[in-house]
Protein backbone atom coordinates (compact mmCIF):
# COMPACT_ATOMS: atom_id res chain seq x y z
CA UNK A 1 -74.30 42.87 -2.57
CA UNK A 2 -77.28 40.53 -3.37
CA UNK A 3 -78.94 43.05 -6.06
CA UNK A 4 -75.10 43.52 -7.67
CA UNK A 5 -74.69 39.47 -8.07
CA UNK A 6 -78.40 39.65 -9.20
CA UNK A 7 -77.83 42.04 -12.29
CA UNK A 8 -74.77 40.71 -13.13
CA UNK A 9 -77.12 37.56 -13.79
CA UNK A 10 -79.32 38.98 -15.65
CA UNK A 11 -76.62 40.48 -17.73
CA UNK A 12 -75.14 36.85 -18.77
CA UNK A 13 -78.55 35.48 -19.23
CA UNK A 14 -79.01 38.08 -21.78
CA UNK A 15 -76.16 38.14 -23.55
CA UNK A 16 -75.66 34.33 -23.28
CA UNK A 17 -79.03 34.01 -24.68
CA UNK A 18 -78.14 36.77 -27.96
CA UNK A 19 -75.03 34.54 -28.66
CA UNK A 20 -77.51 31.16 -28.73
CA UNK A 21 -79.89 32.86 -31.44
CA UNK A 22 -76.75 34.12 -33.56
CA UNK A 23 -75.21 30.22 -32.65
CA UNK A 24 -78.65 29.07 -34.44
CA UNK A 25 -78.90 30.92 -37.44
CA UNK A 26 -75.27 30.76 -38.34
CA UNK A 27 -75.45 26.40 -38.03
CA UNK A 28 -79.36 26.83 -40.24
CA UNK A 29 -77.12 29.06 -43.28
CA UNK A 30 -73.99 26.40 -42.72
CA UNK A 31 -76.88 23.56 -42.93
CA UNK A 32 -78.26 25.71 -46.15
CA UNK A 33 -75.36 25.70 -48.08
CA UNK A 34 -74.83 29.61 -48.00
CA UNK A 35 -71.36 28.42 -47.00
CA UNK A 36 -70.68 25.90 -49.58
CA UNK A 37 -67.81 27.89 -51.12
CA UNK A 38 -69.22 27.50 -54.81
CA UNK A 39 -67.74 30.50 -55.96
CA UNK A 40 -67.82 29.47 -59.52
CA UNK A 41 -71.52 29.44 -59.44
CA UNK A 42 -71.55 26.18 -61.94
CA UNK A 43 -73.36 22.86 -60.49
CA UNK A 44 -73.44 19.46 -62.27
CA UNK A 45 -76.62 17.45 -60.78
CA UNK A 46 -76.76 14.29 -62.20
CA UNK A 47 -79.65 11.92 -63.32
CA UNK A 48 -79.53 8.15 -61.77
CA UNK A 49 -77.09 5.90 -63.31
CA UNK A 50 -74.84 8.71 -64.11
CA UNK A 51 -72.07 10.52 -62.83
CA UNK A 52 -71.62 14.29 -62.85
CA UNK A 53 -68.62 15.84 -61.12
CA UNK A 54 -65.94 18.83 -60.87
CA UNK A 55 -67.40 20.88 -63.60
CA UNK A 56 -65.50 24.39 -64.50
CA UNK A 57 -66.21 26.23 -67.03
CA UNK A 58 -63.86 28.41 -69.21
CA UNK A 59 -64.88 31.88 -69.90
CA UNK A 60 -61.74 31.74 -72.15
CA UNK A 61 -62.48 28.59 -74.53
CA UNK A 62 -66.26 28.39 -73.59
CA UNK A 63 -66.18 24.93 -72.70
CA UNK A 64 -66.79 23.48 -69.76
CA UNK A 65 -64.86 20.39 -68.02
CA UNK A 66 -66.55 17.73 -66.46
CA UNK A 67 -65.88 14.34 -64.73
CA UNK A 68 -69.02 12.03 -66.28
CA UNK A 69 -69.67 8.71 -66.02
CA UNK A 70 -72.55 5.85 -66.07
CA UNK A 71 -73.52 2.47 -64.51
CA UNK A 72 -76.74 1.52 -66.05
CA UNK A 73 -74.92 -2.19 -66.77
CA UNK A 74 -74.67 -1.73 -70.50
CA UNK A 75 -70.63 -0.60 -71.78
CA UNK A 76 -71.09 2.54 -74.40
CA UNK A 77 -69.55 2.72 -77.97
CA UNK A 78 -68.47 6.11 -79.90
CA UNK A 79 -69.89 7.93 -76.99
CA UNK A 80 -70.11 11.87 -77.21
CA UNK A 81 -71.23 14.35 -75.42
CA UNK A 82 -72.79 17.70 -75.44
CA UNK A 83 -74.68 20.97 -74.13
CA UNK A 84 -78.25 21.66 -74.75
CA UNK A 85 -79.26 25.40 -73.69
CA UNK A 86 -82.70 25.52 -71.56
CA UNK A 87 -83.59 27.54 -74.45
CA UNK A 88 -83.54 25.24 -76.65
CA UNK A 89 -86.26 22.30 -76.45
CA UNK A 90 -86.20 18.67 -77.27
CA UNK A 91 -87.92 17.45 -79.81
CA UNK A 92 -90.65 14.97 -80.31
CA UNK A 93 -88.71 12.75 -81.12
CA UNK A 94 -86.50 13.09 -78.41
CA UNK A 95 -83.15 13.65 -80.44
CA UNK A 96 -81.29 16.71 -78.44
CA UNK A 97 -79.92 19.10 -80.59
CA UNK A 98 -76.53 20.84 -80.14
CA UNK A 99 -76.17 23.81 -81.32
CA UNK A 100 -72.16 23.98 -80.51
CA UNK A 101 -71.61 20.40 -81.52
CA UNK A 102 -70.46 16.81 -79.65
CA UNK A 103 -67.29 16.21 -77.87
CA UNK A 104 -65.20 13.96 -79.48
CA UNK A 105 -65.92 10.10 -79.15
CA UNK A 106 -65.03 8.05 -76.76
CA UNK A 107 -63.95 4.34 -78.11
CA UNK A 108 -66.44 2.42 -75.20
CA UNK A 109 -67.42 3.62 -71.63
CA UNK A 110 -68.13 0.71 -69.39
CA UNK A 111 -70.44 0.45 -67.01
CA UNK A 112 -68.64 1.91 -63.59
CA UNK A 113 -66.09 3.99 -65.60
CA UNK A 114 -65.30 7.42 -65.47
CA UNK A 115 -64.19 10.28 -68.29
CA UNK A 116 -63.10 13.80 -67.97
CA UNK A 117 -64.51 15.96 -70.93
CA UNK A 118 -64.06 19.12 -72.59
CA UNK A 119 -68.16 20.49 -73.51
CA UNK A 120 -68.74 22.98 -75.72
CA UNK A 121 -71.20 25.90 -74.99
CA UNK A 122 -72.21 28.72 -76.24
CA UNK A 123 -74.53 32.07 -74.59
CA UNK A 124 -72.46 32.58 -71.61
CA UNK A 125 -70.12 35.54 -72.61
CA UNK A 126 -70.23 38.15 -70.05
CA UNK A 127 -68.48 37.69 -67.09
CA UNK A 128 -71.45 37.18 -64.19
CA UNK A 129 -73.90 35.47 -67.08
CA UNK A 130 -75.17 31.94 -66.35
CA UNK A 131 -76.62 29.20 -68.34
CA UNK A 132 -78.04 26.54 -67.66
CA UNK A 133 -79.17 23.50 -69.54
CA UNK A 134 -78.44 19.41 -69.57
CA UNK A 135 -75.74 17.38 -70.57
CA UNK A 136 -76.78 14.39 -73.09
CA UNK A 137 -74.64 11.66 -73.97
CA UNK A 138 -74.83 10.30 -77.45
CA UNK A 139 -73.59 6.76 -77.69
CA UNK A 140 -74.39 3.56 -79.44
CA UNK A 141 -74.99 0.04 -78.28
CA UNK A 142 -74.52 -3.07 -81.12
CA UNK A 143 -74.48 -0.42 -83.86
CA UNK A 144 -78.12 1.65 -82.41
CA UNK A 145 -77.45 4.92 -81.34
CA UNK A 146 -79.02 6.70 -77.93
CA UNK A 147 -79.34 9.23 -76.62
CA UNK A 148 -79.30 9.84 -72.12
CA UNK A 149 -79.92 12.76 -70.47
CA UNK A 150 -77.07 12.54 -68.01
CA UNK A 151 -77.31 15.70 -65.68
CA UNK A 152 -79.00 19.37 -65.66
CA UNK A 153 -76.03 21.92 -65.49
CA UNK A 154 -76.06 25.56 -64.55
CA UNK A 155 -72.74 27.16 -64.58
CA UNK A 156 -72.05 30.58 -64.14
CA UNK A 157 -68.98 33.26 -66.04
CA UNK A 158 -66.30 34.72 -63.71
């Protein structure tokens, strides 16, 4: 009787101690992200002082939809923005270039305030493509225009 209690020990030990790995290395993926249920492959990861959220792109229109926003204290006038391909560099004088244009403008964006916008991109045809790139706001402040790099986007074709 005392060897049958014995192995029937050992036999929970060992299992109980399988399920504690497989316990482990399910919580480290969870902790990961592999979990994260971003099955549209597109992230928005914004700068400080800006907001970047719920972006979806549109294989259909090839835009993209995006929830941005800014505090850096100052309130924006004729603010656009746009979509500037990783392949395509800034230049020295640090004037992005779009090559599938602005958004419309936006009368003023305050400091704190939020705007959902329709981006243009191009490159990203085939279902399964991504690209990725950063999302610039043009706006002006007492008749000066600037330009801020609000967030590096990578967004992915379903």
């Amino acid at each position: 009787m005392k060897f049958r209690l014995q192995s029937a020990m050992e036999y929970l030990m060992t299992y109980g101690w399988a399920i504690l790995i497989i316990a482990v290395v399910l919580g480290a993926l969870f902790a990961l992200g592999v979990f994260g249920g971003n099955t549209l492959g597109t992230t928005c990861v914004a700068q400080s002082g800006y907001l970047c959220q719920n972006p979806i792109y549109s294989h259909a229109t090839g835009n993209f939809v995006v929830t941005v926003g800014q505090s850096t204290g100052t309130n924006w006038d004729n603010v656009a923005f746009g979509f500037q391909p990783q392949s395509v560099p800034v230049p020295s004088n640090g004037v992005p270039s779009f090559p599938d244009g602005l958004t419309a403008n936006i009368a003023v964006l305050g400091t704190g305030q939020t705007q959902s916008e329709n981006v243009p991109v191009s490159g990203v045809v085939a279902p399964g493509t991504t690209q990725s790139g950063t999302l610039w706001a043009e706006y002006q402040i007492n008749g000066n225009t600037y330009y801020a790099q609000i967030a590096t986007v990578t967004m992915k074709a379903v």
